[in-house]
PDB file of N, CA and C in Angstrom:
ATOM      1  N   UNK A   1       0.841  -1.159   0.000  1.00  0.00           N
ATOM      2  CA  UNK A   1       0.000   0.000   0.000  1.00  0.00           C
ATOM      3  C   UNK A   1       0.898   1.237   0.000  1.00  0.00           C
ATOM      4  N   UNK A   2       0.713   2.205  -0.710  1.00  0.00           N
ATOM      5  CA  UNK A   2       1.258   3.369  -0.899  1.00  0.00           C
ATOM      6  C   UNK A   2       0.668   4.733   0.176  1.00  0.00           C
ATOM      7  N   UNK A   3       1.569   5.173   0.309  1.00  0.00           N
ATOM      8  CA  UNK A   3       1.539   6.570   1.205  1.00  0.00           C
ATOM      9  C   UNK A   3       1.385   7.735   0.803  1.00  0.00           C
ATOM     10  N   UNK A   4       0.549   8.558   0.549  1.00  0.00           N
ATOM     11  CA  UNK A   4       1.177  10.283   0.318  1.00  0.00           C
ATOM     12  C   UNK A   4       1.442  10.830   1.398  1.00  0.00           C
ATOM     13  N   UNK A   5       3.155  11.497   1.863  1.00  0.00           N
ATOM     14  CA  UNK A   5       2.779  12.635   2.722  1.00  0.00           C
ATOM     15  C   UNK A   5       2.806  14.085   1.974  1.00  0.00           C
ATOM     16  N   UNK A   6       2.763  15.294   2.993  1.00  0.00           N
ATOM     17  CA  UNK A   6       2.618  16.161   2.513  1.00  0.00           C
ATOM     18  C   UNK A   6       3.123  17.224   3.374  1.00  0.00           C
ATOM     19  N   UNK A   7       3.821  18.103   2.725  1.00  0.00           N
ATOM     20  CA  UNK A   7       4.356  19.514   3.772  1.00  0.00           C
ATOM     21  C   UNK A   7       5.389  18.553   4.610  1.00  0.00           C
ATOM     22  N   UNK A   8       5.486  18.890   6.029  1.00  0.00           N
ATOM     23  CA  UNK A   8       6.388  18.516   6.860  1.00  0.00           C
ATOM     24  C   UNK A   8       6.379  16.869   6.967  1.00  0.00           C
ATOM     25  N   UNK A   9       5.605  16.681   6.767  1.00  0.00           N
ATOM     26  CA  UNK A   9       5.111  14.958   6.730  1.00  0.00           C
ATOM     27  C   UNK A   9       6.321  14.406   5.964  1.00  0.00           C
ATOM     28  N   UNK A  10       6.580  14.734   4.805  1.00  0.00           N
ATOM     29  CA  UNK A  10       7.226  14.361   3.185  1.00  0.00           C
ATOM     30  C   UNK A  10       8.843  14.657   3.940  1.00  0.00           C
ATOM     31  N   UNK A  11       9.318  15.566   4.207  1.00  0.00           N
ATOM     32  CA  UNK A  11      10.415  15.644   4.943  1.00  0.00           C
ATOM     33  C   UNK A  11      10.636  14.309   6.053  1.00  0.00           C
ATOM     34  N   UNK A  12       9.969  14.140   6.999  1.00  0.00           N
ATOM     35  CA  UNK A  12       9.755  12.706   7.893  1.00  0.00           C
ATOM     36  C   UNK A  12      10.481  11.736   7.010  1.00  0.00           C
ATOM     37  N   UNK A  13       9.191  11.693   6.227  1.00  0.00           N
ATOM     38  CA  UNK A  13       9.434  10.403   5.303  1.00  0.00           C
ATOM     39  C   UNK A  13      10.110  10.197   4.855  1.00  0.00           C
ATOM     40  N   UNK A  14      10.866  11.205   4.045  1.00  0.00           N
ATOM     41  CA  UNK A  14      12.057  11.392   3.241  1.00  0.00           C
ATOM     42  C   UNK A  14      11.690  11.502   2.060  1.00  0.00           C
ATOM     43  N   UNK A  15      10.333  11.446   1.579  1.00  0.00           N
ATOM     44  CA  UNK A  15       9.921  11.449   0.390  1.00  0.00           C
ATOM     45  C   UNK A  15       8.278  11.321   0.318  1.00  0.00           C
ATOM     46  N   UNK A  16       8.207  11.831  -0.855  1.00  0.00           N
ATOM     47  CA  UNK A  16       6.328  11.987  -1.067  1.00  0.00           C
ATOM     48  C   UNK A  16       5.608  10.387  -0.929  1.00  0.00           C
ATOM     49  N   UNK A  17       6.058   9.564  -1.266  1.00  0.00           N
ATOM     50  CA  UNK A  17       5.088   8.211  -1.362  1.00  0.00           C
ATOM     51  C   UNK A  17       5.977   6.957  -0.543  1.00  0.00           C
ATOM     52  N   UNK A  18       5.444   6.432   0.162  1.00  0.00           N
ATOM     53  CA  UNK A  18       6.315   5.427   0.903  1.00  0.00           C
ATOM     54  C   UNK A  18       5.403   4.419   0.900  1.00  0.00           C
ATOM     55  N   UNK A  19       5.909   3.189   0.459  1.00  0.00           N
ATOM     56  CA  UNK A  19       5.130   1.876   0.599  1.00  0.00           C
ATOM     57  C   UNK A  19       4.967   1.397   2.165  1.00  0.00           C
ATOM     58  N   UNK A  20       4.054   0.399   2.110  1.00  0.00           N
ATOM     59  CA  UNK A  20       3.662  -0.186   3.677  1.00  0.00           C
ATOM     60  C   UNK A  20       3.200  -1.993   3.464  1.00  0.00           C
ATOM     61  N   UNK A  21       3.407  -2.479   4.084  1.00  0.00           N
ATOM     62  CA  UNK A  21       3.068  -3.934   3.413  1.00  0.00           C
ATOM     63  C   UNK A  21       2.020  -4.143   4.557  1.00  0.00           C
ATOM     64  N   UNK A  22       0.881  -4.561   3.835  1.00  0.00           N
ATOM     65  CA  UNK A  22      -0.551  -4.689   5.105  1.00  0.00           C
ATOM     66  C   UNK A  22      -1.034  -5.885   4.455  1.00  0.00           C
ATOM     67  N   UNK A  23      -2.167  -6.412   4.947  1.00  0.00           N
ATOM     68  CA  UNK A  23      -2.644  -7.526   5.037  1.00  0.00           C
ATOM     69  C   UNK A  23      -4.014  -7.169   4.968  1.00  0.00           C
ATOM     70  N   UNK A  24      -4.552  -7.830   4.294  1.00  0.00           N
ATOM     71  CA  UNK A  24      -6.200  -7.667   3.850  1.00  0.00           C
ATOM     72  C   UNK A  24      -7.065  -7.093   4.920  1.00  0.00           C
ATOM     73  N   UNK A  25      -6.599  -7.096   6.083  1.00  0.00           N
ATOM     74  CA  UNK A  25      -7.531  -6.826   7.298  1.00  0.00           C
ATOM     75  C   UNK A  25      -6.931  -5.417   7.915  1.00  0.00           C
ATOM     76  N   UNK A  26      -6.235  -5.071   7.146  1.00  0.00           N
ATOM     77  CA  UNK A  26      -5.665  -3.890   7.881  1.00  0.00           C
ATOM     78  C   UNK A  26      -6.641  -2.638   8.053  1.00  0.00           C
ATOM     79  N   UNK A  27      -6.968  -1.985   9.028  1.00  0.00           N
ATOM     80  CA  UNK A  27      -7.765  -0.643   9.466  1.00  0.00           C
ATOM     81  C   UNK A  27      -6.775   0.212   9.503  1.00  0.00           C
ATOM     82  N   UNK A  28      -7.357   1.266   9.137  1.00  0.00           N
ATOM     83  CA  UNK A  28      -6.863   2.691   9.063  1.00  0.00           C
ATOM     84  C   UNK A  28      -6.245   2.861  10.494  1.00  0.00           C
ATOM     85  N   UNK A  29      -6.768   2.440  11.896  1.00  0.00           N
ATOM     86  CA  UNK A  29      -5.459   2.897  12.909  1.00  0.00           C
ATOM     87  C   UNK A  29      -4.456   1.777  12.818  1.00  0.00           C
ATOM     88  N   UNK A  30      -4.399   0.677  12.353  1.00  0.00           N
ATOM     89  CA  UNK A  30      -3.271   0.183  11.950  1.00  0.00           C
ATOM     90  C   UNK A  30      -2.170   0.376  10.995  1.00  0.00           C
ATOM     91  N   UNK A  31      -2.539   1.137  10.061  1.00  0.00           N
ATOM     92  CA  UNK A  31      -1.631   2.051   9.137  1.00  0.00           C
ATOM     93  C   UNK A  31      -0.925   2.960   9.926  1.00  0.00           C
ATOM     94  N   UNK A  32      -2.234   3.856  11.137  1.00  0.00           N
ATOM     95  CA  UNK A  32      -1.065   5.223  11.677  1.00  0.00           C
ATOM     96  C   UNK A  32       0.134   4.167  12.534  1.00  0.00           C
ATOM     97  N   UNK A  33      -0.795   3.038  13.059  1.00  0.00           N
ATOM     98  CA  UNK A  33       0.220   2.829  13.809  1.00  0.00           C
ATOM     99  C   UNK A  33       1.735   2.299  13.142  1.00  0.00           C
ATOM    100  N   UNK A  34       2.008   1.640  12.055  1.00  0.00           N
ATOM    101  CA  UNK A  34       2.713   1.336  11.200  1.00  0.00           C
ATOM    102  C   UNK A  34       3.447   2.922  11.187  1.00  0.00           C
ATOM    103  N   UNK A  35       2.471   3.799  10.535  1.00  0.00           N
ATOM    104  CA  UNK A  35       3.489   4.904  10.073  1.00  0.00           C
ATOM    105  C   UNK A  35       4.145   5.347  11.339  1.00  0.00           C
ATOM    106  N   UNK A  36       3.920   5.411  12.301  1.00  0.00           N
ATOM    107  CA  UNK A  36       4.151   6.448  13.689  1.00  0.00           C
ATOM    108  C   UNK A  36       5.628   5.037  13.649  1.00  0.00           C
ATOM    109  N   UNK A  37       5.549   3.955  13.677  1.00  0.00           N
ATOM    110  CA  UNK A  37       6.361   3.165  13.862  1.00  0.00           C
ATOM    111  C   UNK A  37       7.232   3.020  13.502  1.00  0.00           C
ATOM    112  N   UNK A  38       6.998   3.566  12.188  1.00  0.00           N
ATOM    113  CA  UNK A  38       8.450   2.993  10.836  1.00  0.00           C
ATOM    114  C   UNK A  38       9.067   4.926  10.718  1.00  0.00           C
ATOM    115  N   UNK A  39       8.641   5.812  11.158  1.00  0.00           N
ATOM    116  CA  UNK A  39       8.663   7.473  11.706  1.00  0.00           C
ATOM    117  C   UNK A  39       8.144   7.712  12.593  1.00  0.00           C
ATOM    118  N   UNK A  40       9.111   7.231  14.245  1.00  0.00           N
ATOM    119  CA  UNK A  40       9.037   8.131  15.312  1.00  0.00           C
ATOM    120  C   UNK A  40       8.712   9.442  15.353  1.00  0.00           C
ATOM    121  N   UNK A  41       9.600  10.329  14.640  1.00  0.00           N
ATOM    122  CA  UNK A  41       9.056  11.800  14.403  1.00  0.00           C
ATOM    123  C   UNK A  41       7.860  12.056  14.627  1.00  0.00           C
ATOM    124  N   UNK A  42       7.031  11.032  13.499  1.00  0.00           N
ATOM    125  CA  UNK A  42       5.903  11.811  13.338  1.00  0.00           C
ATOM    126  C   UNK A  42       4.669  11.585  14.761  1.00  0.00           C
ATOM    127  N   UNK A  43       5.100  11.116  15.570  1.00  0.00           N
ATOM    128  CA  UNK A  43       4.003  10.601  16.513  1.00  0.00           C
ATOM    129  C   UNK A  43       3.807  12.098  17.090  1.00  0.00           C
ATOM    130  N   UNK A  44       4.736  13.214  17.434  1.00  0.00           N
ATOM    131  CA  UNK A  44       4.087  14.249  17.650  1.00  0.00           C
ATOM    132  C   UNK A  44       3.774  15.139  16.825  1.00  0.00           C
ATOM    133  N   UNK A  45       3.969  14.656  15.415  1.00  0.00           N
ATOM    134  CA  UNK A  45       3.094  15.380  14.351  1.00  0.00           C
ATOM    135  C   UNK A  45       2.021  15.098  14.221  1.00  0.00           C
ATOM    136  N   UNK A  46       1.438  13.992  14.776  1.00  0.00           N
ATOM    137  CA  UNK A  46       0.260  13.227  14.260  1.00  0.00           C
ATOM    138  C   UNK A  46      -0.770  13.208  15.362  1.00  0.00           C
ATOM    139  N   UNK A  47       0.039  12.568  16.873  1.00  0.00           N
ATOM    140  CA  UNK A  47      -0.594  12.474  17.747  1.00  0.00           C
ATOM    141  C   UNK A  47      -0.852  12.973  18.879  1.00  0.00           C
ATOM    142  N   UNK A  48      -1.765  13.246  19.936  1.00  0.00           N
ATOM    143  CA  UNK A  48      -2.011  13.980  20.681  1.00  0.00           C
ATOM    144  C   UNK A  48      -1.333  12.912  22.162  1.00  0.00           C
ATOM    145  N   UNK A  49      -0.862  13.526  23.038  1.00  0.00           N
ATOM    146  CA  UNK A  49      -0.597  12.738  24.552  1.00  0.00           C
ATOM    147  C   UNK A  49      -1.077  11.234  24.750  1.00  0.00           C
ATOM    148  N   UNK A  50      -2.355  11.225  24.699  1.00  0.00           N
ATOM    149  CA  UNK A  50      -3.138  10.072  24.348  1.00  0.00           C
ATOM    150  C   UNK A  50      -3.159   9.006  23.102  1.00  0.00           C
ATOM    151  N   UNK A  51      -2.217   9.518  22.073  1.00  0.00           N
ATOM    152  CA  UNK A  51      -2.235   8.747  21.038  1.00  0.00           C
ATOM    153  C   UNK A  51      -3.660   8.782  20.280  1.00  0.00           C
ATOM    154  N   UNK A  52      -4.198   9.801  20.390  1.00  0.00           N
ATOM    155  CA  UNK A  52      -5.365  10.069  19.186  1.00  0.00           C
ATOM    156  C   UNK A  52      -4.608  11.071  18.209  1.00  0.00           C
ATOM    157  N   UNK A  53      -5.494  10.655  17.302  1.00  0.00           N
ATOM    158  CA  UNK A  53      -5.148  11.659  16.316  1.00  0.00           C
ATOM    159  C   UNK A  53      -5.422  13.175  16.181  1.00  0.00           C
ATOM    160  N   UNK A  54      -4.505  13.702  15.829  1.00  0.00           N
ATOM    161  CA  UNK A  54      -5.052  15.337  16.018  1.00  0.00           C
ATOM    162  C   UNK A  54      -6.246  15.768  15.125  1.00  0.00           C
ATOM    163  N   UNK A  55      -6.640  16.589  15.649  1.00  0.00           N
ATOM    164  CA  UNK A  55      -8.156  16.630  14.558  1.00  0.00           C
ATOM    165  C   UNK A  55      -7.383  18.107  13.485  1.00  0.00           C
ATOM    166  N   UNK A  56      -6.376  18.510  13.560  1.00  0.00           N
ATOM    167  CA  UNK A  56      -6.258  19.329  12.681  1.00  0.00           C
ATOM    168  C   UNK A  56      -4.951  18.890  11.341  1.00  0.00           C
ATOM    169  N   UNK A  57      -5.192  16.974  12.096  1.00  0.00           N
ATOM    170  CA  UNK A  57      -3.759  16.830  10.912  1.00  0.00           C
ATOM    171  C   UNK A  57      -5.180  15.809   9.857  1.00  0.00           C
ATOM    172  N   UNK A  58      -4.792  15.715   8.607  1.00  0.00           N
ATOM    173  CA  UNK A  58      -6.212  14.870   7.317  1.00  0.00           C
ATOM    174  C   UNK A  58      -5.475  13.909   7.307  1.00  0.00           C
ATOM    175  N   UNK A  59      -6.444  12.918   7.418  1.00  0.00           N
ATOM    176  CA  UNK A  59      -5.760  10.935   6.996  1.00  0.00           C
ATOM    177  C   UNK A  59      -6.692  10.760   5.941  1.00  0.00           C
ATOM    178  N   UNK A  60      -6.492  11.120   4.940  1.00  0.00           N
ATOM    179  CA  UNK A  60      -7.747  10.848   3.461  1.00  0.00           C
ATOM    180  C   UNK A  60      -7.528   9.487   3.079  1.00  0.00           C
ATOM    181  N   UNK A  61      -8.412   8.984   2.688  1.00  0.00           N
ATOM    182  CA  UNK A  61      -8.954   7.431   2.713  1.00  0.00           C
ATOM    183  C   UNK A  61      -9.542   7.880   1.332  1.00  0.00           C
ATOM    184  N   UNK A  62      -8.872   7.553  -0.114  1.00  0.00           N
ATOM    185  CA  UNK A  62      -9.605   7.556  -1.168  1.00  0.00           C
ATOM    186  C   UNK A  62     -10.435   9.163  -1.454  1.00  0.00           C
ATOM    187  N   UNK A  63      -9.830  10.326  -1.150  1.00  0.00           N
ATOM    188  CA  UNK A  63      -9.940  11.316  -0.983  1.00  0.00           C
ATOM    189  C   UNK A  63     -11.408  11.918   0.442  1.00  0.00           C
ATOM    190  N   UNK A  64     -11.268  10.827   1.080  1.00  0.00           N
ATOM    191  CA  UNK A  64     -11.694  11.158   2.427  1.00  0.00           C
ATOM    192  C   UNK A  64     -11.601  11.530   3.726  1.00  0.00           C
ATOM    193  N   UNK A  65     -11.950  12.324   4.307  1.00  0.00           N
ATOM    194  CA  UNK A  65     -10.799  12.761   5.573  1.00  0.00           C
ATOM    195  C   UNK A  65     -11.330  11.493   6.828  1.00  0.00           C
ATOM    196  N   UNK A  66     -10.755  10.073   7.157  1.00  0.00           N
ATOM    197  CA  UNK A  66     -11.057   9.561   7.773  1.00  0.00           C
ATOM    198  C   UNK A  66     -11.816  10.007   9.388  1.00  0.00           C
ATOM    199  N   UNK A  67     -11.440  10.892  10.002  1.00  0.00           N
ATOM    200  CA  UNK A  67     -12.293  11.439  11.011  1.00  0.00           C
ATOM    201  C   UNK A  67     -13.745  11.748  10.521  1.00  0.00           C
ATOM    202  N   UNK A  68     -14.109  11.581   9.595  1.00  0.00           N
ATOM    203  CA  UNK A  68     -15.318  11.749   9.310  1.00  0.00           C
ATOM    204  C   UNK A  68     -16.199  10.797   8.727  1.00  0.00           C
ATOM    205  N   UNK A  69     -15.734  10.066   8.716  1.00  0.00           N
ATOM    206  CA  UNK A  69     -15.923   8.185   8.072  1.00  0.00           C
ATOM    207  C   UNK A  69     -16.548   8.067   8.956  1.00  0.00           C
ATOM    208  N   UNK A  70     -18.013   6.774   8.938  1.00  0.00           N
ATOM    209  CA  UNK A  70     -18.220   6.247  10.317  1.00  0.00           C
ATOM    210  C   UNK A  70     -17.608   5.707  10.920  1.00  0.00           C
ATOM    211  N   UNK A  71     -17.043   5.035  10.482  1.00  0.00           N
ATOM    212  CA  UNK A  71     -15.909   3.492  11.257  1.00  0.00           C
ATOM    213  C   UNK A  71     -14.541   4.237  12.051  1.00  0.00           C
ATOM    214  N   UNK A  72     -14.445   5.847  11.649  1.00  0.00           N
ATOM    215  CA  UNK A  72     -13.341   6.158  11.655  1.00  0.00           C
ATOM    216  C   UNK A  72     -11.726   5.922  11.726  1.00  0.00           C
ATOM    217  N   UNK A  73     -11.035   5.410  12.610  1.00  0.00           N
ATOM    218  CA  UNK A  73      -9.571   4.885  12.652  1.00  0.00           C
ATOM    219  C   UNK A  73     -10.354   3.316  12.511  1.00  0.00           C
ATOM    220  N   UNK A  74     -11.475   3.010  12.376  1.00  0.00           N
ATOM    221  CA  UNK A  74     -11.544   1.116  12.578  1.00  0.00           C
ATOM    222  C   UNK A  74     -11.817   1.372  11.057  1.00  0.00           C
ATOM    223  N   UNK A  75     -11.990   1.757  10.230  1.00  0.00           N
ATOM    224  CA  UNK A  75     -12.706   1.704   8.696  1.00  0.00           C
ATOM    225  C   UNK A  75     -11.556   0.627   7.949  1.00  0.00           C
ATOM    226  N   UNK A  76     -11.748  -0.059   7.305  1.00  0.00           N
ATOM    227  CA  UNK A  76     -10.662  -1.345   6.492  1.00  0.00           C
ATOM    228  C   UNK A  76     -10.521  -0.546   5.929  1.00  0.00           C
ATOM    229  N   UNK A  77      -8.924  -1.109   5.400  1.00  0.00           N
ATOM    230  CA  UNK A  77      -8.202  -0.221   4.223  1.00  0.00           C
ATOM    231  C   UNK A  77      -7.448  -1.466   3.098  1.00  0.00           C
ATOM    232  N   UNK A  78      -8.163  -1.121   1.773  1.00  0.00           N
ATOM    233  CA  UNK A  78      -7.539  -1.705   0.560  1.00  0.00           C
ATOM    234  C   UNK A  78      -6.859  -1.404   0.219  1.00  0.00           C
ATOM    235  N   UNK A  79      -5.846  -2.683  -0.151  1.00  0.00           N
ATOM    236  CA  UNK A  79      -4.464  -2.827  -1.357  1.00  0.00           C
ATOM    237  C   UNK A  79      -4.124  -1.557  -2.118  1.00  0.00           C
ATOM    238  N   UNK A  80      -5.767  -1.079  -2.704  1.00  0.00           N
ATOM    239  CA  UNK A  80      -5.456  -0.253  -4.195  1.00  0.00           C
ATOM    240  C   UNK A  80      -5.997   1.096  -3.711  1.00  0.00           C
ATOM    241  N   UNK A  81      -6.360   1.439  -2.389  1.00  0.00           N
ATOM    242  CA  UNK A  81      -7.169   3.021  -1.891  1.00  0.00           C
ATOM    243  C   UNK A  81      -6.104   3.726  -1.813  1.00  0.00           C
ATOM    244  N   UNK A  82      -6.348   4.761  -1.888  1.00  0.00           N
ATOM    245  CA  UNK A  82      -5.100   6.205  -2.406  1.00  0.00           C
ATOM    246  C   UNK A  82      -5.505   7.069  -0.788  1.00  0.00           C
ATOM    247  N   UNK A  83      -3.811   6.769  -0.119  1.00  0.00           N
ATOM    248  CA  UNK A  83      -3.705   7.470   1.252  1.00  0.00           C
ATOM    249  C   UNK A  83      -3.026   8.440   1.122  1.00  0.00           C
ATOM    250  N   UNK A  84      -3.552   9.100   1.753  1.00  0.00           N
ATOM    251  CA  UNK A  84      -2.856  10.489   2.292  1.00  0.00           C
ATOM    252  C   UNK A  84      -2.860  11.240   3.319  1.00  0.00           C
ATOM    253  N   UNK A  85      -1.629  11.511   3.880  1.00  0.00           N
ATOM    254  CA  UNK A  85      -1.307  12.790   4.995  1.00  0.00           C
ATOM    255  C   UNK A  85      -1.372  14.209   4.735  1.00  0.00           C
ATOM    256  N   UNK A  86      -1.870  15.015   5.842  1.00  0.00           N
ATOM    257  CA  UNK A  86      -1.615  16.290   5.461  1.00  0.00           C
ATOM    258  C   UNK A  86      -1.575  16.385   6.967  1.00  0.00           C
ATOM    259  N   UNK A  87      -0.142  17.576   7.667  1.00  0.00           N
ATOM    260  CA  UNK A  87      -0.415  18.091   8.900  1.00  0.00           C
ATOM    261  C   UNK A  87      -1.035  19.321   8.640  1.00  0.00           C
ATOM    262  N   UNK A  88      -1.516  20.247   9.643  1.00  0.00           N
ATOM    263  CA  UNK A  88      -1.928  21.034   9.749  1.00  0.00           C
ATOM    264  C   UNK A  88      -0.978  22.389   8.565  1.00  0.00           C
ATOM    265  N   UNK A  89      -1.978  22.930   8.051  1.00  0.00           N
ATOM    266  CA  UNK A  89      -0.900  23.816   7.282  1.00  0.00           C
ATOM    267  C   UNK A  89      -1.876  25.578   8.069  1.00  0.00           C
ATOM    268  N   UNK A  90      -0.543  26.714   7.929  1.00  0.00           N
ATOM    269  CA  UNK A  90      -1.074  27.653   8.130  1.00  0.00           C
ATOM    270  C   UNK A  90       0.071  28.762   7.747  1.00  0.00           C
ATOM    271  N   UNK A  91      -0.517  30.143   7.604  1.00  0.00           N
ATOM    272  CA  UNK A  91       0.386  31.002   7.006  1.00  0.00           C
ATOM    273  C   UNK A  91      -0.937  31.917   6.832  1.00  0.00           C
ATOM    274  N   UNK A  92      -0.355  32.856   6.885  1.00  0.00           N
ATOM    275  CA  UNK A  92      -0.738  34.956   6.794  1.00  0.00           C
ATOM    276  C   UNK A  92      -0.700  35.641   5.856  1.00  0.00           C
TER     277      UNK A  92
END
């Protein structure tokens, strides 16, 4: 499964798209947890004290912002769905 990050994310990563090897049953908080895993960094880009997700960073699920999914972090994630990061962006 393929990755987009984006902005500071892509720096982390070292690059815009990073593969992930998942298994048919994989849920969307099993991906963060993968990513937070395979990029320490990003756990305080991503996550709050508690290990939730920040509500101002996007986990798009097939151009969806998963916090807004019903299933939310439990929603399954396919082989071929197009992921993406975005942290919070801002500027004046």
């Amino acid at each position: 499964m393929k990755v987009n990050f984006y902005a500071t994310l892509r720096e982390i990563a070292g690059g815009k798209t990073v593969e992930f090897t998942t298994d048919g049953d994989t849920t969307a908080g099993d991906l963060l947890d993968a990513i937070v895993n395979r990029f320490p960094a990003m756990r305080k880009e991503l996550l709050d004290t508690q290990g939730r997700l920040y509500g101002h960073v996007h986990f798009f699920i097939n151009g969806r912002d998963v916090q807004f999914l019903q299933d939310d972090l439990q929603i399954k994630i396919l082989a071929d769905d197009v992921i993406s990061m975005f942290p919070a962006v801002g500027g004046g």
